[in-house]
PDB file of N, CA and C in Angstrom:
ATOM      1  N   UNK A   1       2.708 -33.222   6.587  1.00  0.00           N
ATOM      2  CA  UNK A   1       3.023 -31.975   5.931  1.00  0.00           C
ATOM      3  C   UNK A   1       4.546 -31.874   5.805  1.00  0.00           C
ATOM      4  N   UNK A   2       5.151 -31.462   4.764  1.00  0.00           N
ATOM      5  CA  UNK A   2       6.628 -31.525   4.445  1.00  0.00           C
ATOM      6  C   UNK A   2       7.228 -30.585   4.095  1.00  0.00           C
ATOM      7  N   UNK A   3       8.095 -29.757   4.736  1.00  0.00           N
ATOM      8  CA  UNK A   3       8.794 -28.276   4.845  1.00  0.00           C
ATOM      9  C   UNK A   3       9.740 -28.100   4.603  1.00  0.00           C
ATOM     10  N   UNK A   4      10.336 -27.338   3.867  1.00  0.00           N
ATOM     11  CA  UNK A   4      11.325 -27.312   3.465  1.00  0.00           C
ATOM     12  C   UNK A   4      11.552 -25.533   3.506  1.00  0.00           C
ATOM     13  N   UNK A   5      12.359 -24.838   4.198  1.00  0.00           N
ATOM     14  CA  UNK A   5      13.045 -23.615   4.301  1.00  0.00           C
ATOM     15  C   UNK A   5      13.868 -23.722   3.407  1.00  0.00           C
ATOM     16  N   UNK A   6      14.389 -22.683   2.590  1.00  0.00           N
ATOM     17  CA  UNK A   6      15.272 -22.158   1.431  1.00  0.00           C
ATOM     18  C   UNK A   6      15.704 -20.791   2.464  1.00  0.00           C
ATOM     19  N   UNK A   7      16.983 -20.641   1.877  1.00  0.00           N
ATOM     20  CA  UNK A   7      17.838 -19.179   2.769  1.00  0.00           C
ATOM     21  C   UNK A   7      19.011 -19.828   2.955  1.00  0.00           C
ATOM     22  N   UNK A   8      19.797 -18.926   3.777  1.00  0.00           N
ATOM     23  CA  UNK A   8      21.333 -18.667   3.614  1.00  0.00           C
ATOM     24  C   UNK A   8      21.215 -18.921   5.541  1.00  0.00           C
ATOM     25  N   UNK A   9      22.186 -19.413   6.100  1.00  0.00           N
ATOM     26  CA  UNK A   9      22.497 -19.876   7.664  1.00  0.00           C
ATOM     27  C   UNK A   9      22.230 -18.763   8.216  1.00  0.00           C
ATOM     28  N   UNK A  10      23.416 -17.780   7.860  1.00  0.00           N
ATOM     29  CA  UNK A  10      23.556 -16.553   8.708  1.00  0.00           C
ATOM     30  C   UNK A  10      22.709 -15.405   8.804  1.00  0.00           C
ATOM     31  N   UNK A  11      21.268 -15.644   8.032  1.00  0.00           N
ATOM     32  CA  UNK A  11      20.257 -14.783   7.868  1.00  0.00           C
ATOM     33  C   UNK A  11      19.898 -14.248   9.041  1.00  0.00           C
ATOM     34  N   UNK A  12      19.152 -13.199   9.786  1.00  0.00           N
ATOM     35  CA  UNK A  12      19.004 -13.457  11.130  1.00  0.00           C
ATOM     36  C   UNK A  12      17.288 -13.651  10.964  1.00  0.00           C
ATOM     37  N   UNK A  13      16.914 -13.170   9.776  1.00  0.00           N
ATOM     38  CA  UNK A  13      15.584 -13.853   9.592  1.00  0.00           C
ATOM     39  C   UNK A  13      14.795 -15.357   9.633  1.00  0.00           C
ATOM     40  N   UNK A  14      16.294 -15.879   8.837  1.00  0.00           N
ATOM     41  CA  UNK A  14      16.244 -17.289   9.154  1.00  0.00           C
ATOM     42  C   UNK A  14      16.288 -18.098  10.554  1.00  0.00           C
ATOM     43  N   UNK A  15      17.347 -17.237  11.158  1.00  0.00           N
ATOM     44  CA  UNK A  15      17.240 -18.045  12.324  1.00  0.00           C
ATOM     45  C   UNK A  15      15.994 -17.318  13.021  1.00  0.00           C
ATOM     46  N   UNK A  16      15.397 -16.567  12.834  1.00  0.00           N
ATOM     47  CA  UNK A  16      13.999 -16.300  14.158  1.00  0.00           C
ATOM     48  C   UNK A  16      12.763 -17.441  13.291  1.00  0.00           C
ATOM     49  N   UNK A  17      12.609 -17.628  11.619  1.00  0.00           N
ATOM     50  CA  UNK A  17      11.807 -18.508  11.190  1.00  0.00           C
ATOM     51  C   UNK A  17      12.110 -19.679  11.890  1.00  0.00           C
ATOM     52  N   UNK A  18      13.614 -19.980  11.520  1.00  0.00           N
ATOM     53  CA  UNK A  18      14.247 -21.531  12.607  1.00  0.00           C
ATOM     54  C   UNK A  18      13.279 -21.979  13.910  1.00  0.00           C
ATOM     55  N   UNK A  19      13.721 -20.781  14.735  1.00  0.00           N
ATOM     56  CA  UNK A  19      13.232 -20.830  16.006  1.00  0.00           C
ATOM     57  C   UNK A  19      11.795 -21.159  15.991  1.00  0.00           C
ATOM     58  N   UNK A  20      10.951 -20.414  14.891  1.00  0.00           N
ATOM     59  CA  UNK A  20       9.726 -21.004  15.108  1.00  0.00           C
ATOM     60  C   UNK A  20       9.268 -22.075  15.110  1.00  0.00           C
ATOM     61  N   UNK A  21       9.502 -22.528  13.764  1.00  0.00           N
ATOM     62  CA  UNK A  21       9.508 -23.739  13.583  1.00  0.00           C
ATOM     63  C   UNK A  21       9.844 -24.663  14.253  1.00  0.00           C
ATOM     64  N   UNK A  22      10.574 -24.624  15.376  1.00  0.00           N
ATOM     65  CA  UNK A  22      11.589 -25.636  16.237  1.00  0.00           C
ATOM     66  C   UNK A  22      10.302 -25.375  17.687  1.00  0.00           C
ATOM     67  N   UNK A  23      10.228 -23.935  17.730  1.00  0.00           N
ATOM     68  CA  UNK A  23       9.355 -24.102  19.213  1.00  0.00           C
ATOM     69  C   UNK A  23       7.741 -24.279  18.671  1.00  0.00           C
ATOM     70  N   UNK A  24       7.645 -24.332  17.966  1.00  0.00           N
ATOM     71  CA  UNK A  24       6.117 -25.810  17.218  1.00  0.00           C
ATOM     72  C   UNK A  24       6.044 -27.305  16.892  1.00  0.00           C
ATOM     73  N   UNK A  25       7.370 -27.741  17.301  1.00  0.00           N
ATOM     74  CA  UNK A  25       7.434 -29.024  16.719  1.00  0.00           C
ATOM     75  C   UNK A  25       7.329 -29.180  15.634  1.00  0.00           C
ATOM     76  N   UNK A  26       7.628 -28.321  14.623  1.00  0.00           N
ATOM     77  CA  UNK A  26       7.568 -28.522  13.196  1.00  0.00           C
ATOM     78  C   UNK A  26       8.751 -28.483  12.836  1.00  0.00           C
ATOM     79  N   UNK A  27       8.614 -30.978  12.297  1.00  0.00           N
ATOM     80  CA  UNK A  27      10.535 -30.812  11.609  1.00  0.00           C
ATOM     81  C   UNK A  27      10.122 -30.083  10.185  1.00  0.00           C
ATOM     82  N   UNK A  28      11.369 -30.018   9.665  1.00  0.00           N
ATOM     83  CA  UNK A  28      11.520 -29.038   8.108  1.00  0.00           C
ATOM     84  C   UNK A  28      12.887 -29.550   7.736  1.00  0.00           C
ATOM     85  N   UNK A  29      13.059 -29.666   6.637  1.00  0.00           N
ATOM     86  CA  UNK A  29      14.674 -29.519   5.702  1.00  0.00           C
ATOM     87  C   UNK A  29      14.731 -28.157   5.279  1.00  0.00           C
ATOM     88  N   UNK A  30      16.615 -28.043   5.832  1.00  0.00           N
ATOM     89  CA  UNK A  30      16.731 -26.575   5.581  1.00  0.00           C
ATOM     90  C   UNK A  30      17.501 -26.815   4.038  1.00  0.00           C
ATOM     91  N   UNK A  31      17.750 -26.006   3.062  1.00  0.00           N
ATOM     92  CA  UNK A  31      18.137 -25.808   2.034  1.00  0.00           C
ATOM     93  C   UNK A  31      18.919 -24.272   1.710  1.00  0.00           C
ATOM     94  N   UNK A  32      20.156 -24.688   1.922  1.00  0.00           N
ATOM     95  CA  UNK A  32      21.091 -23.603   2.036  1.00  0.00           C
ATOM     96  C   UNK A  32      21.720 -23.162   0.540  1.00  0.00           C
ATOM     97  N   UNK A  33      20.643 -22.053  -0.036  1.00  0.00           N
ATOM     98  CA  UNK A  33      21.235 -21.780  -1.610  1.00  0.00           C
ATOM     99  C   UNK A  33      22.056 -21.397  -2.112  1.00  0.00           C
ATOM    100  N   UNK A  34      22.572 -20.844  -0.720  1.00  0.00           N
ATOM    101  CA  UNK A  34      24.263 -20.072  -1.252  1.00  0.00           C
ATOM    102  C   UNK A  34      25.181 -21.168  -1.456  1.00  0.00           C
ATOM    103  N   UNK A  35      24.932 -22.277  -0.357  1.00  0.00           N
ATOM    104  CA  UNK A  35      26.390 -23.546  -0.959  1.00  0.00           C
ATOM    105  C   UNK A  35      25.621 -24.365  -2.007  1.00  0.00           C
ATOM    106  N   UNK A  36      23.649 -24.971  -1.757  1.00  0.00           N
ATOM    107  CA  UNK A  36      23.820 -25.714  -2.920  1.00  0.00           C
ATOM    108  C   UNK A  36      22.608 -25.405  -4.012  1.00  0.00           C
ATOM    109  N   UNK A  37      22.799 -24.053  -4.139  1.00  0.00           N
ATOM    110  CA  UNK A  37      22.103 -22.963  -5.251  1.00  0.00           C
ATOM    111  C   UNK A  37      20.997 -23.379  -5.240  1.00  0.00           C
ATOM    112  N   UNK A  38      20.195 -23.121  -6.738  1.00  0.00           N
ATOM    113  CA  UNK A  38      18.357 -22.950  -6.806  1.00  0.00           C
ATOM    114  C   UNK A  38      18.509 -23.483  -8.385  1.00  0.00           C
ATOM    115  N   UNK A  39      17.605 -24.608  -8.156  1.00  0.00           N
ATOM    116  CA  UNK A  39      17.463 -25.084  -9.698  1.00  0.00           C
ATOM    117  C   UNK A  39      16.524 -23.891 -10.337  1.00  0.00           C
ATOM    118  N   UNK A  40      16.507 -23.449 -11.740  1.00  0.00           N
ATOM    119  CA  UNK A  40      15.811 -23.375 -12.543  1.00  0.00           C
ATOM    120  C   UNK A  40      14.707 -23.294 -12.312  1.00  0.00           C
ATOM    121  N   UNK A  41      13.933 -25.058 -12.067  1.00  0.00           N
ATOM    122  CA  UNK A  41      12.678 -25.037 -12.144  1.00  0.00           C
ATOM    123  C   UNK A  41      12.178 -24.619 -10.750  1.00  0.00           C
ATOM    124  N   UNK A  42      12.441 -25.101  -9.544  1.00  0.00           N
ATOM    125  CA  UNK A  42      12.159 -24.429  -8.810  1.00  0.00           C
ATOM    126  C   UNK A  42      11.852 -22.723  -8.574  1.00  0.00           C
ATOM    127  N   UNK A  43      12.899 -22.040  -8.981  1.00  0.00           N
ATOM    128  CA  UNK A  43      12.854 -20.732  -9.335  1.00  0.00           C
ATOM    129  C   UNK A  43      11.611 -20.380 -10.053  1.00  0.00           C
ATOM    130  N   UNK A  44      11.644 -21.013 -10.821  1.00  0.00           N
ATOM    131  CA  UNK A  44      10.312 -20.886 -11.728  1.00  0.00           C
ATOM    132  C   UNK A  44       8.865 -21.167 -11.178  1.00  0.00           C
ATOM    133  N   UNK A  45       8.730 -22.138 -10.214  1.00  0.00           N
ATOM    134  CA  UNK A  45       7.648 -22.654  -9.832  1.00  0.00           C
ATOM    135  C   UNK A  45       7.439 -21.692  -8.319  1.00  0.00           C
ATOM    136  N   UNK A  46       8.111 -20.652  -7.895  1.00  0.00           N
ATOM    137  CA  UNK A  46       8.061 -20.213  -6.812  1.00  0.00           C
ATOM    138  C   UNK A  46       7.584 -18.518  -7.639  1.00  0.00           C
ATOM    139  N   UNK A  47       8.428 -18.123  -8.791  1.00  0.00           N
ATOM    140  CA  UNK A  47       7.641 -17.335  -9.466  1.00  0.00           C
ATOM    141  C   UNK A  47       5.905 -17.201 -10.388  1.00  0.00           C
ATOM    142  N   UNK A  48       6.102 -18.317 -10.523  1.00  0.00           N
ATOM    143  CA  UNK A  48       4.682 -18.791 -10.585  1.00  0.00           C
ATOM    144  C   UNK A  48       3.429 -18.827  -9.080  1.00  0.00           C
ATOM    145  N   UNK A  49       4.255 -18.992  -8.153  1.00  0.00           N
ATOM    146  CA  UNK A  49       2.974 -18.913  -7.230  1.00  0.00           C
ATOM    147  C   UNK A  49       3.002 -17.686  -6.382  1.00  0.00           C
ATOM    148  N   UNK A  50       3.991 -16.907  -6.515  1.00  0.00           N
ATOM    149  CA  UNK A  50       4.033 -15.593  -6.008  1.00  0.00           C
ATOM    150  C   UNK A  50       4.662 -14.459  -6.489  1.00  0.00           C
ATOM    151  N   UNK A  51       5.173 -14.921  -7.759  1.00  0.00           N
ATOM    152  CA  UNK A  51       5.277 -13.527  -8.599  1.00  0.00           C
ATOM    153  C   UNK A  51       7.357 -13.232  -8.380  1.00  0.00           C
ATOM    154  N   UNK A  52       7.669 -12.342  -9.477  1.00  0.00           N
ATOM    155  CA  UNK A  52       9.241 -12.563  -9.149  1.00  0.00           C
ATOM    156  C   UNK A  52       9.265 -11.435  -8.312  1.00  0.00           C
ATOM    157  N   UNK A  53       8.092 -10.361  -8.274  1.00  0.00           N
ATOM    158  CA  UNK A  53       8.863  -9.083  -7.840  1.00  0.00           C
ATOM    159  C   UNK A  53       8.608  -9.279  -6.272  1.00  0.00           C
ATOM    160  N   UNK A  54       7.901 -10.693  -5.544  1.00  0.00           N
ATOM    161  CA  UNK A  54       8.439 -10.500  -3.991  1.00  0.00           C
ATOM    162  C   UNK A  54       8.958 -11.339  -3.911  1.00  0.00           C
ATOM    163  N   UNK A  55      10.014 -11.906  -4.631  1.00  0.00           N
ATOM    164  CA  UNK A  55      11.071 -12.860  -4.365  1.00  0.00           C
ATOM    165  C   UNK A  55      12.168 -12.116  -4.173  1.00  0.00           C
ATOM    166  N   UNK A  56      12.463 -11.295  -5.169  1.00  0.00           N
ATOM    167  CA  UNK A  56      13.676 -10.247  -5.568  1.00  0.00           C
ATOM    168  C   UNK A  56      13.713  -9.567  -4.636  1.00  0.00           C
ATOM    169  N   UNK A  57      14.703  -9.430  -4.138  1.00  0.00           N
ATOM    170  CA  UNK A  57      15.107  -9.025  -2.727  1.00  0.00           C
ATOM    171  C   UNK A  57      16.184  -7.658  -3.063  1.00  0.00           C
ATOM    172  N   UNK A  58      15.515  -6.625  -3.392  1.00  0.00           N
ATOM    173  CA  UNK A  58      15.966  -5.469  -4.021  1.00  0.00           C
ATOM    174  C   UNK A  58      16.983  -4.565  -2.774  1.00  0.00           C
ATOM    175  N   UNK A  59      16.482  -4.660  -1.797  1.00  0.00           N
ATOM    176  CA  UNK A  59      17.278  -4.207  -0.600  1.00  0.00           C
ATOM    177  C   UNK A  59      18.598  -4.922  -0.228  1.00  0.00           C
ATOM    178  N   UNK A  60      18.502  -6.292  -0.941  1.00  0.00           N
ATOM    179  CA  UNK A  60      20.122  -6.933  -0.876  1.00  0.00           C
ATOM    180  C   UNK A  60      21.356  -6.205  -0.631  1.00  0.00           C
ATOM    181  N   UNK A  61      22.249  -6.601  -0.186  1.00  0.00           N
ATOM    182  CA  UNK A  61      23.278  -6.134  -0.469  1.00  0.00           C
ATOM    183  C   UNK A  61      23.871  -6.493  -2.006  1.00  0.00           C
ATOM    184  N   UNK A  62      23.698  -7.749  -2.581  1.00  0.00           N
ATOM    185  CA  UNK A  62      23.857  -8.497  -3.663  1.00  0.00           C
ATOM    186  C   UNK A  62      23.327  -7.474  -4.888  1.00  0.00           C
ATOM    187  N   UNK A  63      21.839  -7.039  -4.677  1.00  0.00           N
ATOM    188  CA  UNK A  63      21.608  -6.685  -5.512  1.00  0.00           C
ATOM    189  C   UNK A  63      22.057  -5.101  -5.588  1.00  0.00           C
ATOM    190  N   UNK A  64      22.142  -4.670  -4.303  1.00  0.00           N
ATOM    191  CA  UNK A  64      22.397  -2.884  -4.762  1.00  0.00           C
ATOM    192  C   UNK A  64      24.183  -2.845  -4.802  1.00  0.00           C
ATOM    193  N   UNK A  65      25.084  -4.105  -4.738  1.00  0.00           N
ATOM    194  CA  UNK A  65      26.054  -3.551  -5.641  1.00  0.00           C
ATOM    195  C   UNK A  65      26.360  -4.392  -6.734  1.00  0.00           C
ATOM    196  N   UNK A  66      25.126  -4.386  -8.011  1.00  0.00           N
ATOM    197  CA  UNK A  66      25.170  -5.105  -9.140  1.00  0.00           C
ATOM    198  C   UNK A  66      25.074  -3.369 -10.087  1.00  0.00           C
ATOM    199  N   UNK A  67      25.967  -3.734 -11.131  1.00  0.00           N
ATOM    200  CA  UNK A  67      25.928  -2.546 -11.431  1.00  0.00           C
ATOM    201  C   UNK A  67      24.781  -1.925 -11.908  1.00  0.00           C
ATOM    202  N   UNK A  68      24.386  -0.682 -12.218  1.00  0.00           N
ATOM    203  CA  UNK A  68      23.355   0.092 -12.301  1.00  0.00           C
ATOM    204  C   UNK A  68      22.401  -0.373 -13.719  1.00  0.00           C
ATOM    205  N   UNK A  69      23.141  -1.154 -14.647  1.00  0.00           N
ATOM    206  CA  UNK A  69      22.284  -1.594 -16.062  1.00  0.00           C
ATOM    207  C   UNK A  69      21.703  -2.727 -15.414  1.00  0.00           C
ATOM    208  N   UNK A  70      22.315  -3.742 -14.606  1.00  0.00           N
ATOM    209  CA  UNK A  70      21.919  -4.990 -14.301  1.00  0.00           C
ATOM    210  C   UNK A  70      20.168  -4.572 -13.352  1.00  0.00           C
ATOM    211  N   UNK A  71      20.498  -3.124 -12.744  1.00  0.00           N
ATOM    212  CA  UNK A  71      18.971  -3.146 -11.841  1.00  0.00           C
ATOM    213  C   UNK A  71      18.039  -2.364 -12.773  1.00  0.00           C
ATOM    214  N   UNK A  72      18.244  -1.914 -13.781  1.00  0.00           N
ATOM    215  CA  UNK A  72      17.510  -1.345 -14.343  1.00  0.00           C
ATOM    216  C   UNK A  72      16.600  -2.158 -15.190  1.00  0.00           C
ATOM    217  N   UNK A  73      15.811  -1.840 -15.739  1.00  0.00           N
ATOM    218  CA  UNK A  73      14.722  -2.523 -16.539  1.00  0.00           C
ATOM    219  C   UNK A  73      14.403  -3.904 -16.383  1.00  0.00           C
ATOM    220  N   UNK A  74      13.876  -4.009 -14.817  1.00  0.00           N
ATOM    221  CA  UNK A  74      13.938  -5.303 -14.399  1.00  0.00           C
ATOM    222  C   UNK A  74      12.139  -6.011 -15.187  1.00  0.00           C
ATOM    223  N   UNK A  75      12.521  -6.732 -15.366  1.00  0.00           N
ATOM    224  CA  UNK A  75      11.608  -7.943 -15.827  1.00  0.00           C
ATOM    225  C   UNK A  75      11.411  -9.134 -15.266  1.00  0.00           C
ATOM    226  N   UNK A  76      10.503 -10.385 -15.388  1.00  0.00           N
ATOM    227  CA  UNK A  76      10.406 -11.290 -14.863  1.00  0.00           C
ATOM    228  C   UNK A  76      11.820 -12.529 -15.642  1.00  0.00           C
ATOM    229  N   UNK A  77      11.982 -12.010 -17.099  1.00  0.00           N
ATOM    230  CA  UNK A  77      13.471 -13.191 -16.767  1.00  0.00           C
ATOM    231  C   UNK A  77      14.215 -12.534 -16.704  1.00  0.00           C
ATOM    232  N   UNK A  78      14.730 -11.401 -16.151  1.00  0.00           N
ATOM    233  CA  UNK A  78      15.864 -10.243 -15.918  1.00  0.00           C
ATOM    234  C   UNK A  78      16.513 -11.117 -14.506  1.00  0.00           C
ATOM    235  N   UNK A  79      15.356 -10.631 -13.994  1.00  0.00           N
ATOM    236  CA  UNK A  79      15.007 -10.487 -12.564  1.00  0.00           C
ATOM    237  C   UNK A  79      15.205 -12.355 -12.209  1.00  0.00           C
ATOM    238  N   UNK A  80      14.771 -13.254 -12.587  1.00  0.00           N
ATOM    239  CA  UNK A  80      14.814 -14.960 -12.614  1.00  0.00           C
ATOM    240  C   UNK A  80      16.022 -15.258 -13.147  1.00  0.00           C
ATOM    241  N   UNK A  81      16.682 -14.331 -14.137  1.00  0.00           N
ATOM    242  CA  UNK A  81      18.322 -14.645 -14.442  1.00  0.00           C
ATOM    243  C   UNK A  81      19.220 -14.182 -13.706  1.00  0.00           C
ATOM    244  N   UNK A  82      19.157 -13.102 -13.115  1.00  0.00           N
ATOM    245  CA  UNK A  82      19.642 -12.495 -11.586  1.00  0.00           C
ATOM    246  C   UNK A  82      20.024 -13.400 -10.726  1.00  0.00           C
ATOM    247  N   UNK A  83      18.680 -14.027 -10.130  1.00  0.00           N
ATOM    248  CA  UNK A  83      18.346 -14.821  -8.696  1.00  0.00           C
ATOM    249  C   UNK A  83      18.504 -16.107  -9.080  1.00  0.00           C
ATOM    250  N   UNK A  84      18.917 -16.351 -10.403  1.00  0.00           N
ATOM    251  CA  UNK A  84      19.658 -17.701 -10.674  1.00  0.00           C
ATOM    252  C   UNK A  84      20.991 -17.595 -10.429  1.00  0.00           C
ATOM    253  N   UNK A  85      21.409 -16.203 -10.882  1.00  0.00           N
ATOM    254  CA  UNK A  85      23.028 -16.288 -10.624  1.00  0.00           C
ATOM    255  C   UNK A  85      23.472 -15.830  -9.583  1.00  0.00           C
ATOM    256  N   UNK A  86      22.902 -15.530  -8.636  1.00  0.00           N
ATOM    257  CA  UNK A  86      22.643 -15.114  -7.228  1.00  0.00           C
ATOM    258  C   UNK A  86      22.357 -15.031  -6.482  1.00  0.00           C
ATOM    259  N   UNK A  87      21.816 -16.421  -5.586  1.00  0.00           N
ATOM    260  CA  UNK A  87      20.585 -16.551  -5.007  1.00  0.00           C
ATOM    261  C   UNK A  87      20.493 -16.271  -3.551  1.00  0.00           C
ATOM    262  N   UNK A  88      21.448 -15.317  -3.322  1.00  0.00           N
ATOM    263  CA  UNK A  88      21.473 -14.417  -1.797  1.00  0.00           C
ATOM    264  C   UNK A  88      20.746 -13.002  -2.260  1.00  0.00           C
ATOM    265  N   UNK A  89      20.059 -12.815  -3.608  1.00  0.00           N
ATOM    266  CA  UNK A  89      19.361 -12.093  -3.735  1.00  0.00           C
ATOM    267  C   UNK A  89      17.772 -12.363  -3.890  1.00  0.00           C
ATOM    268  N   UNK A  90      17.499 -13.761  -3.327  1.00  0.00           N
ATOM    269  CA  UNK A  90      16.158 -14.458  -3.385  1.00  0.00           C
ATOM    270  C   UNK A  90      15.820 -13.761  -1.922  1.00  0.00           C
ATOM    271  N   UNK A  91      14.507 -12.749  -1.752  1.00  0.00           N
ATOM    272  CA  UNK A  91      14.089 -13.080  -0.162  1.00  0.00           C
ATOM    273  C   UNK A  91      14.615 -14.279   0.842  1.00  0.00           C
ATOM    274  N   UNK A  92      14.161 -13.790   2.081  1.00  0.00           N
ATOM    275  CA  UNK A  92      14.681 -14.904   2.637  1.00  0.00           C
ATOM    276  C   UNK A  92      13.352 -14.619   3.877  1.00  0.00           C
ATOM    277  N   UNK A  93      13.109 -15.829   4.247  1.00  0.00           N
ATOM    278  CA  UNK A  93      13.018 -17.398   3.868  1.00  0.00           C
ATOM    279  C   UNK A  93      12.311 -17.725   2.629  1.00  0.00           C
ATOM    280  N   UNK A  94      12.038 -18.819   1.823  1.00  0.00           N
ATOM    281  CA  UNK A  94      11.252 -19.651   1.196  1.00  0.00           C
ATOM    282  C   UNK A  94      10.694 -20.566   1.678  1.00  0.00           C
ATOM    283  N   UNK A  95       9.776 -20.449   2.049  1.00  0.00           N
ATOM    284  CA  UNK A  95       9.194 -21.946   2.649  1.00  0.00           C
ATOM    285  C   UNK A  95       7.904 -22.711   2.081  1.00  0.00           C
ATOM    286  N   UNK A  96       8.642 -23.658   1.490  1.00  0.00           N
ATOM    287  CA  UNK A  96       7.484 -24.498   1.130  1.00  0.00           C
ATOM    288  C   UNK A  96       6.876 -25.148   1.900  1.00  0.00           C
ATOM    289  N   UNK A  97       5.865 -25.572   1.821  1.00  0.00           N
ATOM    290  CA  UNK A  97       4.708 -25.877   2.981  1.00  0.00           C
ATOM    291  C   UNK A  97       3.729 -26.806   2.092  1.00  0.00           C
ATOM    292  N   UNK A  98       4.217 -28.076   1.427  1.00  0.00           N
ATOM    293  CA  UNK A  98       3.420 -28.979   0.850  1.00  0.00           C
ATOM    294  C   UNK A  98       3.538 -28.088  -0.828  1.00  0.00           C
ATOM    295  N   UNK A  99       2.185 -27.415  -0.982  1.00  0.00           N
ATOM    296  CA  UNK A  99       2.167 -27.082  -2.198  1.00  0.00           C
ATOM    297  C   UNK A  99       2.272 -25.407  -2.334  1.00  0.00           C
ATOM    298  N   UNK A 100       1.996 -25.026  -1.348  1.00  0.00           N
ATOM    299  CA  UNK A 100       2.339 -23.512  -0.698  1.00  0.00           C
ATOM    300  C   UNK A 100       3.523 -22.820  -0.823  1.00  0.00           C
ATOM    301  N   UNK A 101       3.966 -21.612  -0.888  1.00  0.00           N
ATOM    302  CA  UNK A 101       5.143 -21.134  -1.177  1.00  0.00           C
ATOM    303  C   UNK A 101       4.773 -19.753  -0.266  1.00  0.00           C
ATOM    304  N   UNK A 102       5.405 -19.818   0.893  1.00  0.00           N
ATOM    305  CA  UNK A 102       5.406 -18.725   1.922  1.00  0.00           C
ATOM    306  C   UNK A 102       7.184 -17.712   1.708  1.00  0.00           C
ATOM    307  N   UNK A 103       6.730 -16.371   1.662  1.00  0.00           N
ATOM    308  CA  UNK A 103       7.956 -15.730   1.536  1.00  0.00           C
ATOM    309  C   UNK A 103       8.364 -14.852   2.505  1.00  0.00           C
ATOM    310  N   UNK A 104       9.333 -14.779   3.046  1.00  0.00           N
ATOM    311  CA  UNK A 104       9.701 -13.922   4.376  1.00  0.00           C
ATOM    312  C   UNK A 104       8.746 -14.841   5.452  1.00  0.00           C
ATOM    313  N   UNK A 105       9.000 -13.896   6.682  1.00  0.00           N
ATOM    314  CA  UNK A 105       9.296 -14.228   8.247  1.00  0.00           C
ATOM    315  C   UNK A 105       7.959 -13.921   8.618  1.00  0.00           C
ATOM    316  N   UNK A 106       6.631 -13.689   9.100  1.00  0.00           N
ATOM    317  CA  UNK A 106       6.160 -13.224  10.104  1.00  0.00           C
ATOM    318  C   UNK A 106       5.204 -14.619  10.407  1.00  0.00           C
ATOM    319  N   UNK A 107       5.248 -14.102  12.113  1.00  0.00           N
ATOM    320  CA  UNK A 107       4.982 -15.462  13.209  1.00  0.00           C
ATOM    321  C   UNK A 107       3.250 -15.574  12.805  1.00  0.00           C
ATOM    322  N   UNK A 108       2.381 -14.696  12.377  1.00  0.00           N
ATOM    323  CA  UNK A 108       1.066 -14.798  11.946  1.00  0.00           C
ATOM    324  C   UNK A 108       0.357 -15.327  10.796  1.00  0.00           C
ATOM    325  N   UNK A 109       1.778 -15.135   9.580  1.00  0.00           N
ATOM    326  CA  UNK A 109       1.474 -15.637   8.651  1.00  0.00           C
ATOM    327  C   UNK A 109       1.829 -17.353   8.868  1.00  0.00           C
ATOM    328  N   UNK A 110       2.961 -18.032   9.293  1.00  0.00           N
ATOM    329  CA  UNK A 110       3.511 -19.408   9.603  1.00  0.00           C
ATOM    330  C   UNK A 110       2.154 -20.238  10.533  1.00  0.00           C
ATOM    331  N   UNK A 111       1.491 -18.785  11.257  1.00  0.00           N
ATOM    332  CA  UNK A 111       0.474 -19.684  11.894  1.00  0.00           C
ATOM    333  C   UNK A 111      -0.860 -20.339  11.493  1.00  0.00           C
ATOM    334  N   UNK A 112      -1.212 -19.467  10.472  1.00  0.00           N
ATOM    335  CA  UNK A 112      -1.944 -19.468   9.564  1.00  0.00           C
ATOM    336  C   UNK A 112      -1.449 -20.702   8.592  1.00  0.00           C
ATOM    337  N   UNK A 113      -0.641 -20.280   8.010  1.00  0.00           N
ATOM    338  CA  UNK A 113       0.072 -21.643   7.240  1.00  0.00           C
ATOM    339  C   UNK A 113      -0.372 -22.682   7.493  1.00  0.00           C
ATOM    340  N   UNK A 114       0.727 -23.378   8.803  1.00  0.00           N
ATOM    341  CA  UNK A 114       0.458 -24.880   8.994  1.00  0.00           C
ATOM    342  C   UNK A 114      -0.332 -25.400  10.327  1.00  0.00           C
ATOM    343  N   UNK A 115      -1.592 -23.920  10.530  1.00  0.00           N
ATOM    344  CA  UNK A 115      -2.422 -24.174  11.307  1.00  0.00           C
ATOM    345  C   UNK A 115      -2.049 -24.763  12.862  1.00  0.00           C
ATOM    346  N   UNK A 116      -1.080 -24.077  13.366  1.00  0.00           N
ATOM    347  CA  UNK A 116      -0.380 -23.699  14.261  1.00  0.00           C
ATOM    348  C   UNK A 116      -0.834 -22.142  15.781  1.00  0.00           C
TER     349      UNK A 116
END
């Protein structure tokens, strides 16, 4: 099974997902989008399996000081042109899990996941 976390270091979400993952013996590649961003298609293929509006991380700091036209009339390529040009406004974590696309942190859902 092959894992790959998406997020930013200093998340503190990230690091309690980290931790899980580490106290399961589950290795993973981390993928840090703030230094080496989010392709396109990826973006795309993560909106495809779970939709943009729980990717979009509306509580951001990123996003609530984008000015007030940019949050308005959000759409799915509004919202995918956003989190392309900003991708500390993607939820955090992303975790792919083979063909799976898990979003945010909780220890019930990860267990479920990779049957843990």
């Amino acid at each position: 099974m092959t894992i790959t976390m998406y997020g930013i270091t200093n998340c503190d979400t990230i690091k309690k997902a980290r931790v899980w993952l580490e106290s399961h013996d589950l290795p993973y590649r981390f993928h840090d989008y703030r230094a080496e961003g989010v392709e396109a298609g990826k973006l795309n293929g993560w909106v495809g399996k779970v939709g943009w509006e729980k990717l979009l991380n509306k509580g951001s700091t990123t996003f609530r000081e984008l000015p007030e036209a940019d949050r308005q009339g959000l759409d799915e390529k509004k919202a995918k042109a956003l989190m392309l040009a900003k991708p500390t406004m993607i939820k955090r974590p992303v975790l792919e899990v083979g063909d799976r696309v898990v979003v945010g942190f909780k220890p019930e859902v990860y267990e479920q996941t990779m049957g843990k």
